[in-house]
Protein backbone atom coordinates (compact mmCIF):
# COMPACT_ATOMS: atom_id res chain seq x y z
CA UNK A 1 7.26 18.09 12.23
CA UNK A 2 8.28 20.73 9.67
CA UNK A 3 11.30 19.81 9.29
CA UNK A 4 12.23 18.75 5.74
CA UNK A 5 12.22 15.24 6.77
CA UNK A 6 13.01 12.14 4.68
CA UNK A 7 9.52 10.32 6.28
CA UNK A 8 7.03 10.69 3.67
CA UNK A 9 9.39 13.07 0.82
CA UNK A 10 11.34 10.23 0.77
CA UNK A 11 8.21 8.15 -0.50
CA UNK A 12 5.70 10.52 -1.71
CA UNK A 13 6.16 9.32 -4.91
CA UNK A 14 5.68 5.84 -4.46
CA UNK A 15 2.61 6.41 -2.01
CA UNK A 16 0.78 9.07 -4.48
CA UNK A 17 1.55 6.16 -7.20
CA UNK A 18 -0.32 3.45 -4.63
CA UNK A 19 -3.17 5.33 -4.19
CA UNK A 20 -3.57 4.71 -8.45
CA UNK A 21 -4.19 0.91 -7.46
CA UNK A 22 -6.69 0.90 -4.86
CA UNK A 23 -9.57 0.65 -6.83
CA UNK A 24 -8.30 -1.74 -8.98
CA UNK A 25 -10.04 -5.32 -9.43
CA UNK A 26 -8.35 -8.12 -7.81
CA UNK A 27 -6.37 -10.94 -9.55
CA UNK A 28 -8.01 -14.04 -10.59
CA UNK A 29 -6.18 -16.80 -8.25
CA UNK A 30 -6.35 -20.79 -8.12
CA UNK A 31 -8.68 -21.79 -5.42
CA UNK A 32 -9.02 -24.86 -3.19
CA UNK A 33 -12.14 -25.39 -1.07
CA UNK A 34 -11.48 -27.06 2.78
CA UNK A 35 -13.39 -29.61 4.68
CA UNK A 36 -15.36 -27.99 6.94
CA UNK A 37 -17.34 -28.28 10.26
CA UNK A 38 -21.26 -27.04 10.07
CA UNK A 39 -20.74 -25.55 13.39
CA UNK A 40 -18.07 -22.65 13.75
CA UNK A 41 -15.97 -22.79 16.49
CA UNK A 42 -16.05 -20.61 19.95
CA UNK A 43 -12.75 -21.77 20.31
CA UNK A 44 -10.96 -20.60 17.21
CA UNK A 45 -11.47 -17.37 14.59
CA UNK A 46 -10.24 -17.71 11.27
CA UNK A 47 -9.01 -14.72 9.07
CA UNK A 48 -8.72 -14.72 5.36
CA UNK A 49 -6.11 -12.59 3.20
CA UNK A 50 -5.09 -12.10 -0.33
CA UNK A 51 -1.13 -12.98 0.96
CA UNK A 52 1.34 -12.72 -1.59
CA UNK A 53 3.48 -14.68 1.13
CA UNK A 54 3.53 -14.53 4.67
CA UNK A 55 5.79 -11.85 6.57
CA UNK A 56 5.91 -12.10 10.17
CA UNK A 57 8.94 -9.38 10.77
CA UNK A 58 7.17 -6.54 11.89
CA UNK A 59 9.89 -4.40 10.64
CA UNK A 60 9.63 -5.79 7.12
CA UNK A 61 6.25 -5.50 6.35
CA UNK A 62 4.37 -3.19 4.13
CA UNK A 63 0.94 -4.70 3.23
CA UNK A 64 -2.68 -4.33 4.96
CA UNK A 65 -2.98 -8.22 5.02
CA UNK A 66 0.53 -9.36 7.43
CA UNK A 67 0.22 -6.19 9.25
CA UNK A 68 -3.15 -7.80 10.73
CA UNK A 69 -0.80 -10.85 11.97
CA UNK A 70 1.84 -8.35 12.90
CA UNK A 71 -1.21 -6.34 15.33
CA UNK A 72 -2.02 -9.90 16.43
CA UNK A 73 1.76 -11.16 17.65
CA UNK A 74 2.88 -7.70 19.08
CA UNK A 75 2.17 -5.00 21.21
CA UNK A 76 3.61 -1.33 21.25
CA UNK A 77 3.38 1.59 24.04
CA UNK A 78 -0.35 2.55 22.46
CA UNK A 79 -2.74 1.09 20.67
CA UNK A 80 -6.26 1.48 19.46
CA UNK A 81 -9.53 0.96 20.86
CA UNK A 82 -12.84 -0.74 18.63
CA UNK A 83 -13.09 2.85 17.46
CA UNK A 84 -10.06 4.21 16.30
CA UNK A 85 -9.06 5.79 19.36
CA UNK A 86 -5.65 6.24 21.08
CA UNK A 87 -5.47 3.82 24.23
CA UNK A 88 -2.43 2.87 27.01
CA UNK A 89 -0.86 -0.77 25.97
CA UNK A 90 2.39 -1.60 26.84
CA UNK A 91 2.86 1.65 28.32
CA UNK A 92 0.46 2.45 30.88
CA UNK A 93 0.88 5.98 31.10
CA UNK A 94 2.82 8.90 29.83
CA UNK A 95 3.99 12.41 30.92
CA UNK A 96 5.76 15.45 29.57
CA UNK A 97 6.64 19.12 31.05
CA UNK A 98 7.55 21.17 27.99
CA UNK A 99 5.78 18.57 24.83
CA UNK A 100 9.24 17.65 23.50
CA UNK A 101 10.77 15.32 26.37
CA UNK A 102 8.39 12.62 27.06
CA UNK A 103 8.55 9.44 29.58
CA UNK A 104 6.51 6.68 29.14
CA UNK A 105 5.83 4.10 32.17
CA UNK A 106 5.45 0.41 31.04
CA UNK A 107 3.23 -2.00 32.63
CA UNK A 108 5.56 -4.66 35.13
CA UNK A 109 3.24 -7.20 33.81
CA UNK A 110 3.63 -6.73 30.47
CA UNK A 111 5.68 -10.03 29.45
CA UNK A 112 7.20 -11.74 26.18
CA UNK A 113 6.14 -15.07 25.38
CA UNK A 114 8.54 -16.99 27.16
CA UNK A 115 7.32 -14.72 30.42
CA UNK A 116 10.31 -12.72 30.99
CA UNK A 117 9.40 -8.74 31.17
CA UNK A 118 9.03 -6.56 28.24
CA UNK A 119 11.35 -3.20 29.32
CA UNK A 120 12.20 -0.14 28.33
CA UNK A 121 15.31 -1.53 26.88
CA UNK A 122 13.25 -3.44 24.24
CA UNK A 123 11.80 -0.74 22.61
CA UNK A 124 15.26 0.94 22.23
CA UNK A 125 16.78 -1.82 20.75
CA UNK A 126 13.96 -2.31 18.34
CA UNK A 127 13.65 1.44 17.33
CA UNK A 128 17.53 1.25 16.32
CA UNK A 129 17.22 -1.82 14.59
CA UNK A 130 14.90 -0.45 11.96
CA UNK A 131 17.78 2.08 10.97
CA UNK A 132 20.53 -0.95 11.20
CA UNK A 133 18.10 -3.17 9.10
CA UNK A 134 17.29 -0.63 6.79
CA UNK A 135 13.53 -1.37 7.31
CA UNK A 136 11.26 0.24 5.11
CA UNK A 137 9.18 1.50 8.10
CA UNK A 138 12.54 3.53 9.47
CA UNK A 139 11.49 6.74 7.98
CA UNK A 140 8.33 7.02 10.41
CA UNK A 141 10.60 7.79 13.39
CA UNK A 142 11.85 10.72 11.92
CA UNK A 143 8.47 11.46 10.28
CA UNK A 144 7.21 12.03 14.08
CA UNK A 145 10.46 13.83 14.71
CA UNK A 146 12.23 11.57 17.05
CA UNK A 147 15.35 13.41 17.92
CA UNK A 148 18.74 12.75 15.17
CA UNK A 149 15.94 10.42 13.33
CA UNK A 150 16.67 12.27 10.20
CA UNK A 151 20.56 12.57 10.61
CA UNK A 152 20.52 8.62 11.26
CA UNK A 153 18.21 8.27 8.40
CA UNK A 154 20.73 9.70 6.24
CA UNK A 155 23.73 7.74 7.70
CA UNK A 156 25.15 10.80 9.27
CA UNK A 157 24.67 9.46 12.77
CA UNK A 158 24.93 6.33 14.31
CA UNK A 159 21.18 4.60 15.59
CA UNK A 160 22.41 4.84 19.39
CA UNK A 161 22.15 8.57 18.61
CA UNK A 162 18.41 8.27 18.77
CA UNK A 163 16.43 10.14 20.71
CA UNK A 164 15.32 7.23 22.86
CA UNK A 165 16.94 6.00 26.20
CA UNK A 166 16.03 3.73 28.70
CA UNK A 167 16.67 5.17 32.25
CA UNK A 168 15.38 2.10 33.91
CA UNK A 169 13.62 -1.38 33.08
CA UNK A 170 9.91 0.38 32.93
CA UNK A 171 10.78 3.77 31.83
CA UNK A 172 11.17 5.20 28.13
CA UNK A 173 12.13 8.27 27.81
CA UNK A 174 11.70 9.52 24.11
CA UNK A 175 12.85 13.22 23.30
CA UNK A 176 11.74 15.02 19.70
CA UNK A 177 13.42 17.34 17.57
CA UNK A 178 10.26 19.58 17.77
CA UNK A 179 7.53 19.72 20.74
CA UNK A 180 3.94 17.81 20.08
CA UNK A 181 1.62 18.09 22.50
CA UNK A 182 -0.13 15.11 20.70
CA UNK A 183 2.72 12.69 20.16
CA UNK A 184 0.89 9.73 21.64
CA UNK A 185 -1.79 10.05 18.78
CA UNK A 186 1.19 9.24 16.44
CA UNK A 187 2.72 5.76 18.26
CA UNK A 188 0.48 2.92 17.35
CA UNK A 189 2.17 2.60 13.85
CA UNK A 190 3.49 -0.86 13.42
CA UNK A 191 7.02 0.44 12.55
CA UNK A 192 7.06 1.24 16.53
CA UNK A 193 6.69 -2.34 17.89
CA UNK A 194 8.91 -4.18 20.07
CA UNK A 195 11.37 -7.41 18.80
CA UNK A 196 12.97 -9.93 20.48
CA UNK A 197 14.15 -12.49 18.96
CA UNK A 198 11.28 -15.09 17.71
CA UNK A 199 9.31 -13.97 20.94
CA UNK A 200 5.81 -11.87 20.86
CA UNK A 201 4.39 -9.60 23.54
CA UNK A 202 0.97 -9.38 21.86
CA UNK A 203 -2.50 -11.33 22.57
CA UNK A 204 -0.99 -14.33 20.78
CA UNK A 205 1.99 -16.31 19.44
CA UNK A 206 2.68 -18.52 16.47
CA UNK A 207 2.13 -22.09 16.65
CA UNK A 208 2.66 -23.09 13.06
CA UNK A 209 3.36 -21.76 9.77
CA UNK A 210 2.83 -23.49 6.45
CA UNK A 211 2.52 -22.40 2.42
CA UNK A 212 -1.13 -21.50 2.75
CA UNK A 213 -2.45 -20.53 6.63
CA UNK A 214 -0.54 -19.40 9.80
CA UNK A 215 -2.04 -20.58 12.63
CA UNK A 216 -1.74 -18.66 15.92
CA UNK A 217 -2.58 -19.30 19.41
CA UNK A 218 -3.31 -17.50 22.42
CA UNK A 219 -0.32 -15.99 24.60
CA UNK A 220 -0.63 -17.11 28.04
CA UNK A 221 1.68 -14.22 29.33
CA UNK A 222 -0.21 -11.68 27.76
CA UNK A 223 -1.06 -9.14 30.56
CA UNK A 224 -4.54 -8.55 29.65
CA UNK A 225 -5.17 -12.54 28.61
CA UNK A 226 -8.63 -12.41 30.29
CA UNK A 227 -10.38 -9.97 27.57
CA UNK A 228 -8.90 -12.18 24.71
CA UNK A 229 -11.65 -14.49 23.65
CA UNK A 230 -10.11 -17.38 21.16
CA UNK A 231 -7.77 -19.39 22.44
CA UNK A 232 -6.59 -19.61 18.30
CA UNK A 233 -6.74 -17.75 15.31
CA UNK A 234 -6.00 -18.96 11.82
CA UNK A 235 -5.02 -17.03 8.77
CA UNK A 236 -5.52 -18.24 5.12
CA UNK A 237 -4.55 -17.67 1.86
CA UNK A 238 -7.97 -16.44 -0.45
CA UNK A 239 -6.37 -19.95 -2.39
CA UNK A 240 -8.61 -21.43 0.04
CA UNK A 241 -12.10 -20.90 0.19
CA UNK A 242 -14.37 -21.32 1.94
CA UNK A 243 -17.49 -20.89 4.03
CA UNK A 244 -15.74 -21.09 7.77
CA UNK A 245 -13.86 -17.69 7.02
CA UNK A 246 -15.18 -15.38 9.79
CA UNK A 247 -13.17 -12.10 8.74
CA UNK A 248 -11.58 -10.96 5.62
CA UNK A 249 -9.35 -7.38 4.80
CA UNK A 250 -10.39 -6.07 1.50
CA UNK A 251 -12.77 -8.72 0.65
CA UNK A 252 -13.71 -9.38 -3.63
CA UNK A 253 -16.12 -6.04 -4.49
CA UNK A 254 -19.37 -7.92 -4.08
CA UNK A 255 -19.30 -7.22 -0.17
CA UNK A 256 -21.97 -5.60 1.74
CA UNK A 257 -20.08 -4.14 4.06
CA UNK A 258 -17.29 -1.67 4.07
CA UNK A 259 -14.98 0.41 6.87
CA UNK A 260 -13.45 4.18 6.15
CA UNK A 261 -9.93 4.41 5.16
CA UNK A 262 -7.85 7.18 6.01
CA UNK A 263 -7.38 8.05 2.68
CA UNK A 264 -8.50 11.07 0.52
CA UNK A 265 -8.54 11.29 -3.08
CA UNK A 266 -8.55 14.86 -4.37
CA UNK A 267 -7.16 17.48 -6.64
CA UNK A 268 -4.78 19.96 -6.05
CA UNK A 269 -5.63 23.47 -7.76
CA UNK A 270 -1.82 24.97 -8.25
CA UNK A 271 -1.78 28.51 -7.07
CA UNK A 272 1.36 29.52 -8.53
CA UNK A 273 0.14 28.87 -12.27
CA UNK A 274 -0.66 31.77 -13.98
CA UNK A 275 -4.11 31.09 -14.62
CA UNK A 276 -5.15 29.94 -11.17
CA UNK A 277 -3.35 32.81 -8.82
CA UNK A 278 -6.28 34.61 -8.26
CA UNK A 279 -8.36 32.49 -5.50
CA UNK A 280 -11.24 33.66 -7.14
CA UNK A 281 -10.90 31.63 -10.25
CA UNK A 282 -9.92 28.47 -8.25
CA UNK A 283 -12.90 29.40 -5.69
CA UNK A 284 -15.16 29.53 -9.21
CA UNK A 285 -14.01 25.98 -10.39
CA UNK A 286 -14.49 24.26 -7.11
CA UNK A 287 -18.08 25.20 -6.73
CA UNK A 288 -18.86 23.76 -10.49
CA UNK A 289 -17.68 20.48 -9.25
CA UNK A 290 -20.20 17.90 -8.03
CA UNK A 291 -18.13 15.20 -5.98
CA UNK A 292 -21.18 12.91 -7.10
CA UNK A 293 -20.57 13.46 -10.35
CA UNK A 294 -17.22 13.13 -10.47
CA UNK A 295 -16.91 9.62 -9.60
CA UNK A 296 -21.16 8.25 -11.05
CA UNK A 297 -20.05 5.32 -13.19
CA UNK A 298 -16.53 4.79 -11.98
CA UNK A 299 -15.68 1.41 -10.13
CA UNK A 300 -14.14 2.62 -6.85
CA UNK A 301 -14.92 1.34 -3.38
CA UNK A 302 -15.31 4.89 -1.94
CA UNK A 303 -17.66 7.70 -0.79
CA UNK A 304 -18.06 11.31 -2.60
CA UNK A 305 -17.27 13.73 -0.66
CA UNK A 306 -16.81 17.85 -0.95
CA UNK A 307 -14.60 17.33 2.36
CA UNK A 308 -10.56 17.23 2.26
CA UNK A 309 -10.79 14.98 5.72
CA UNK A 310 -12.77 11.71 6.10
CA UNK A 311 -15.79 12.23 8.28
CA UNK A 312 -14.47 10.27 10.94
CA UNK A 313 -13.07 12.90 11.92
CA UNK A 314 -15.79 15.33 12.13
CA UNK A 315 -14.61 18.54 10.86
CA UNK A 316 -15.58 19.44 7.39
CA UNK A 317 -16.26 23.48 5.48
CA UNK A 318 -17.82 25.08 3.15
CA UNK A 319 -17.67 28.37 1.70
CA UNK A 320 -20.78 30.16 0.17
CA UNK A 321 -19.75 32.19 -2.65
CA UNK A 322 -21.34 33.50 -6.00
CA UNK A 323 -22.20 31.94 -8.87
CA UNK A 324 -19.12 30.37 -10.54
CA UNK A 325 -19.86 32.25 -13.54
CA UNK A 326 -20.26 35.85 -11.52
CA UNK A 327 -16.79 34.90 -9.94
CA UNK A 328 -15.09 33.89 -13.11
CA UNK A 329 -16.34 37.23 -15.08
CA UNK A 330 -15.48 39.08 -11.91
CA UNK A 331 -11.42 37.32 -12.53
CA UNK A 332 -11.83 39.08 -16.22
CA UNK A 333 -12.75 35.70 -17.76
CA UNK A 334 -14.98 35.63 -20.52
CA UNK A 335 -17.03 34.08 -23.36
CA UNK A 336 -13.95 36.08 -26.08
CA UNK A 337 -11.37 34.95 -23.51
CA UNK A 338 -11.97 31.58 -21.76
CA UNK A 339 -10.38 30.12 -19.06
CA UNK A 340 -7.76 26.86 -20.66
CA UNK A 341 -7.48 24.17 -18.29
CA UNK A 342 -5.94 21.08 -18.39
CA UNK A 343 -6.39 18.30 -15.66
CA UNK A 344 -3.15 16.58 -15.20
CA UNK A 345 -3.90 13.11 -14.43
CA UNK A 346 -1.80 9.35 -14.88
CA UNK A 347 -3.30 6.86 -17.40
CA UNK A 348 -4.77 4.38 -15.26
CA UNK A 349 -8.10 3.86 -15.87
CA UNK A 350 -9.82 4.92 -12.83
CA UNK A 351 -8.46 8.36 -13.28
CA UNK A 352 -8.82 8.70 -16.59
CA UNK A 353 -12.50 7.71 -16.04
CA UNK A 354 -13.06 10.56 -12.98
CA UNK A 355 -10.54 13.38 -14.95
CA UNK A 356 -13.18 12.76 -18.22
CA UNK A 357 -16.29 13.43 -15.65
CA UNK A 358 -14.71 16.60 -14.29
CA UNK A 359 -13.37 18.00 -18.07
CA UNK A 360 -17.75 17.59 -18.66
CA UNK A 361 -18.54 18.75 -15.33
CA UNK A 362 -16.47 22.02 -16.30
CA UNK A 363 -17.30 22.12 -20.05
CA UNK A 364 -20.91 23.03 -18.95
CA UNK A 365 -19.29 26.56 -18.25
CA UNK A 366 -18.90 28.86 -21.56
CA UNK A 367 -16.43 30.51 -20.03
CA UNK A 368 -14.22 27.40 -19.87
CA UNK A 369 -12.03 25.19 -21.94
CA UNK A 370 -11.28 21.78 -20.03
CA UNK A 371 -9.21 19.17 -21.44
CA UNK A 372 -7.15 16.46 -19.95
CA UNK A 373 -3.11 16.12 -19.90
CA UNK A 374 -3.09 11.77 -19.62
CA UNK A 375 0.32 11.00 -18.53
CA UNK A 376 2.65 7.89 -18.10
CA UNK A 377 2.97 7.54 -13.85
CA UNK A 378 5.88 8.66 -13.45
CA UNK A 379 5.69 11.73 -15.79
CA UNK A 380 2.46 12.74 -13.99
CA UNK A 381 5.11 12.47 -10.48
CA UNK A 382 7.82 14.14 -12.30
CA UNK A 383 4.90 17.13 -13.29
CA UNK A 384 4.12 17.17 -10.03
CA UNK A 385 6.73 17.18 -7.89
CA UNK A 386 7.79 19.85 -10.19
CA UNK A 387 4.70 22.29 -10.06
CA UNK A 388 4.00 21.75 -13.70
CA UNK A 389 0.32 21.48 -13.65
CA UNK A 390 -3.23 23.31 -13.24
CA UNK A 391 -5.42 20.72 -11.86
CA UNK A 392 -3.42 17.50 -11.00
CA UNK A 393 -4.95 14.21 -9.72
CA UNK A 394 -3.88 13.58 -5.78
CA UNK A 395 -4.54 11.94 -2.71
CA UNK A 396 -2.90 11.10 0.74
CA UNK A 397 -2.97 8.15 3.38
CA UNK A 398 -2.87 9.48 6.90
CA UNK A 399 -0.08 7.16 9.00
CA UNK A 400 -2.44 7.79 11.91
CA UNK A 401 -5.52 8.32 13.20
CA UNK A 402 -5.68 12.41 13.54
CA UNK A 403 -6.67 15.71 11.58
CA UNK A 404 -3.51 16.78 11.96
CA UNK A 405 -2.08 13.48 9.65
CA UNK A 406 -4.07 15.10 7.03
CA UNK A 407 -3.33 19.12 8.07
CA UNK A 408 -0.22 19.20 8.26
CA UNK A 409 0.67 18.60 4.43
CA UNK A 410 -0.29 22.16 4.15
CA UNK A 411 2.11 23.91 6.45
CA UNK A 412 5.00 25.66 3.91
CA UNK A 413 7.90 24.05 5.65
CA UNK A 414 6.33 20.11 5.31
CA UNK A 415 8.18 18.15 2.77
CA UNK A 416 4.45 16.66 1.83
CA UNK A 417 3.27 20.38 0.54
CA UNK A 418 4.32 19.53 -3.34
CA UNK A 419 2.39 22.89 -4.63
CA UNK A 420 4.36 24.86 -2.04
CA UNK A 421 1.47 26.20 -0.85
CA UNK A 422 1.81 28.91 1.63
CA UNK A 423 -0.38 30.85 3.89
CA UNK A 424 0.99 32.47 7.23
CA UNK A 425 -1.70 32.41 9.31
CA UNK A 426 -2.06 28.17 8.32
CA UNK A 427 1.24 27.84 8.85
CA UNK A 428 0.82 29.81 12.73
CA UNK A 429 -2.62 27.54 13.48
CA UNK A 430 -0.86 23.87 12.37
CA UNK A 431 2.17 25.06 15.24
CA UNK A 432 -0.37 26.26 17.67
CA UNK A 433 -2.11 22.92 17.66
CA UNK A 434 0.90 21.39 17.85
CA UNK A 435 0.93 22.29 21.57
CA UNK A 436 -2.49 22.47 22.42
CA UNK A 437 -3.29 19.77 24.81
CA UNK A 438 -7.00 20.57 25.31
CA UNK A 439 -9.08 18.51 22.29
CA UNK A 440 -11.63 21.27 22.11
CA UNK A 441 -9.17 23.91 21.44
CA UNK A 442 -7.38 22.28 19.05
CA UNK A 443 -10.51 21.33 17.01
CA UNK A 444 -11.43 24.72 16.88
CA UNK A 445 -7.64 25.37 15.62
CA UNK A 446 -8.10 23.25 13.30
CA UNK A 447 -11.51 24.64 12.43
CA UNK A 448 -9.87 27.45 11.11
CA UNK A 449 -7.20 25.88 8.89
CA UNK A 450 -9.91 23.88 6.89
CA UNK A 451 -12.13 27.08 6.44
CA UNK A 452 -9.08 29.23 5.25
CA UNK A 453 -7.80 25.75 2.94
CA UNK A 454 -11.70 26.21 1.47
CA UNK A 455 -11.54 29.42 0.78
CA UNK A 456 -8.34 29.13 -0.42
CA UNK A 457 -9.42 26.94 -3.00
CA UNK A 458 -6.40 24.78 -3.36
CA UNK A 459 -7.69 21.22 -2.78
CA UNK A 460 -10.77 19.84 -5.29
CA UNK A 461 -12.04 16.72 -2.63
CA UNK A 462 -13.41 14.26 -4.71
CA UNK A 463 -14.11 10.88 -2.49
CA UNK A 464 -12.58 8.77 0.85
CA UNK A 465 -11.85 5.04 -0.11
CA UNK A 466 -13.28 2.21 1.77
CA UNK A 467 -11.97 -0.89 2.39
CA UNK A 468 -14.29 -3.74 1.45
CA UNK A 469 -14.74 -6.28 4.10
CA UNK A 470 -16.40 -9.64 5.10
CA UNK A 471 -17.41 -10.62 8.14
CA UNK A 472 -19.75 -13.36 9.80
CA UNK A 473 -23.26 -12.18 11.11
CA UNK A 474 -22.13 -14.05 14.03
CA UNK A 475 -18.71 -12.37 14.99
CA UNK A 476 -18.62 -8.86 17.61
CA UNK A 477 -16.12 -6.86 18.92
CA UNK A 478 -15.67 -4.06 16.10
CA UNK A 479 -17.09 -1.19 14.74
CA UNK A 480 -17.55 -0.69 11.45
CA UNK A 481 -16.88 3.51 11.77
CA UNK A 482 -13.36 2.70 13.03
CA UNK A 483 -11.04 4.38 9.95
CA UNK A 484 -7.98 2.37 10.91
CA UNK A 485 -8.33 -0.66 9.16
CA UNK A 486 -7.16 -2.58 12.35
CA UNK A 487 -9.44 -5.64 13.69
CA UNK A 488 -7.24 -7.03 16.69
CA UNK A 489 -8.18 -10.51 17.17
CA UNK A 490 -8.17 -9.97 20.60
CA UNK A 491 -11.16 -7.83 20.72
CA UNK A 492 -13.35 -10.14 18.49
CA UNK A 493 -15.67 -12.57 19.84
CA UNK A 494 -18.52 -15.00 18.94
CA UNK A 495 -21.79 -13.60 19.74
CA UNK A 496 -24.23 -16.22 21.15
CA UNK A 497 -27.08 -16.93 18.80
């Protein structure tokens, strides 16, 4: 994992520039309104979208919206349960001796839709094809250090030179670059599905396809067919409206109800600037932040939080220190010499709006000097990719559900860590929990990363995004806590009224 991979380097860019467009408003669109039954159907669940198009190559797509078709058509070795967690699928279980050679066992009744068997052999196949199809989802493998993922990445070996074989029809054996202990956590990431030609392997299959709604229905070789509840599902285009829609993915604003993202919006305090080296100083500008604050009067869908890692997960730290002012006077800061700061932020409007909240929240000091460097996107990259910066406006989107998909960032050697920030003893606990298998030790591993990253002083948390989210009073079969964003079909279910 700390390899200097081409996973997320490759597009750290592009996803820090993403995050700037969450909290935007949605585009007005053209609606039509459907005929409609009173009485919603037991039989069939319908699913709206905001779909640009509709992309039913797993290994093409990119958006929240397809990827819920994608979850709905296919199946991978893992998957998740109502509540985020890791669960057997297509694999039924899984063993390793040293954490770096794994073997996976695949159910014999796990079919396509035609009812031939899904093998070992499948998953192969697929896994190279996202290297020979250039998919934009290849990086993953070697972001989860699949053995020669990176050297096929970067056309230096051929895609049979992945570290994945096939020793027999039900058997995968997958072998890493670097042992994880918790490499199951990391496989339910849609770039990791099986292909086969225009067949599916997951609770249902596509029946029909049109401008505006794909229409699926349910697979009758599916091997766990009896826990699947509508025989169809339908998914629409938000062109059509109307009151039948039982679920809908980042739903207009006005939505009651919301689900946790895996994403963190934050600043990064850069230790190597002159100004900020001594802790202290950075400890001192932390604690006159108010998360609360920062974001009162901004239109986000998200939560303020003093915590780098959403609370799903259920770690969080805090460091009692003096007053900011004692610390700053203590760093020889003072009312003759104050502290210049500039917040390094992009121009979009959300960030401008939360950087002007913070430059007040940290004007209240006499000892300070806040002001804010507004930059074009990619200027505000190029700054930081290049360490130019103070404060500088962040955030990361965890690929998977798991402390360390946040954690790791700040291990020296990961290609993530843009402020280089390096601490031995971090860099010692992220390894060790790396090969931890027991969940209570590696909490408490990770226990002590997020205290030292506190009093390190290097991230400023601000809030977690949300995803806004309709759904019919009527509908069961998720949990609203679940931080993945994923609602298989297969799980919902019509409650009787």
């Amino acid at each position: 994992m700390w390899h200097k991979l081409l996973s997320k380097s490759s597009f750290i860019i592009y996803a820090l520039l993403s995050i700037v467009s969450c909290d935007q408003q949605h585009p007005s669109q053209t609606t039509t309104t459907t005929t409609e039954n009173s009485t919603p159907s037991r039989q069939t669940l319908i699913r709206g979208g905001e779909f640009s198009h509709f992309q039913l190559n797993p290994q093409q797509v990119t958006d929240l919206q397809n990827s819920a078709i994608i979850y709905d058509l296919y199946e991978g070795l893992v998957s998740y349960d109502l509540h985020g967690n890791i669960i057997p699928a297509v694999a039924q279980s899984w063993q390793t001796k040293d954490n770096k050679v794994w073997l996976f066992t695949l159910r014999n009744n796990a079919k396509w839709s035609d009812g031939s068997a899904v093998t070992a052999a499948d998953f192969v196949n697929s896994w190279q094809n996202l290297f020979i199809e250039n998919s934009p989802s290849a990086p993953y493998l070697a972001f989860i250090a699949i053995k020669n993922a990176k050297a096929v990445l970067q056309k230096q070996l051929e895609p049979a030179a992945l570290g994945i074989t096939a020793p027999d029809e039900y058997h995968l054996q997958i072998e890493l670059d670097k042992a994880n202990a918790n490499f199951p956590l990391m496989l339910a990431h849609i770039s990791l599905l099986p292909i086969k030609n225009a067949l599916h392997n997951g609770a249902y299959t596509l029946h029909s396809l049109d401008e505006n709604r794909v229409i699926l229905t349910r697979n009758p070789f599916y091997w766990h067919k009896s826990h699947v509840s509508f025989q169809n599902v339908e998914y629409w285009r938000t062109n059509l409206t109307s009151k039948a829609i039982d679920l809908m993915l980042n739903a207009n604003n006005d939505s009651l109800q919301t689900v946790p993202k895996l994403c963190s919006y934050y600043y990064e305090l850069n230790p190597h600037h002159h100004t900020l080296k001594n802790s202290v100083v950075r400890q001192a500008l932390v604690s006159l932040i108010s998360s609360k604050s920062a974001i009162d009067g901004v239109n986000i869908t998200g939560k303020a939080s003093a915590n780098l890692l959403p609370s799903s997960m259920l770690l969080s730290a805090y460091f009692n220190s003096a007053p900011p002012e004692q610390l700053l006077q203590q760093a020889g800061i003072s009312i003759q010499h104050p502290l210049h700061l500039n917040l390094t932020v992009d121009n979009n409007p959300v960030n401008l709006a939360i950087a002007q909240n913070l430059v007040r929240q940290f004007s209240q000091s006499d000892l300070i000097r806040a002001g804010i460097q507004a930059k074009t996107q990619q200027e505000w990259a190029l700054l930081h990719s290049q360490q130019q910066f103070q404060l500088i406006r962040s955030g990361w989107c965890a690929d998977y559900n798991d402390i360390s998909a946040f954690l790791n960032n700040f291990h020296s050697k990961s290609p993530d860590n843009l402020m280089h920030y390096h601490n031995e003893k971090v860099d010692h606990w992220l390894e060790q929990a790396m090969l931890e298998t027991e969940n209570e030790k590696r909490q408490q591993i990770y226990q002590q990363v997020l205290d030292t990253l506190t009093t390190d002083a290097v991230i400023l948390p601000i809030y977690h995004y949300y995803l806004p989210v309709k759904i019919a009073a009527d509908i069961a079969g998720y949990d609203l806590n679940n931080p993945t964003q994923i609602f298989y079909s297969k799980d919902l279910y019509r409650s009787v009224q």
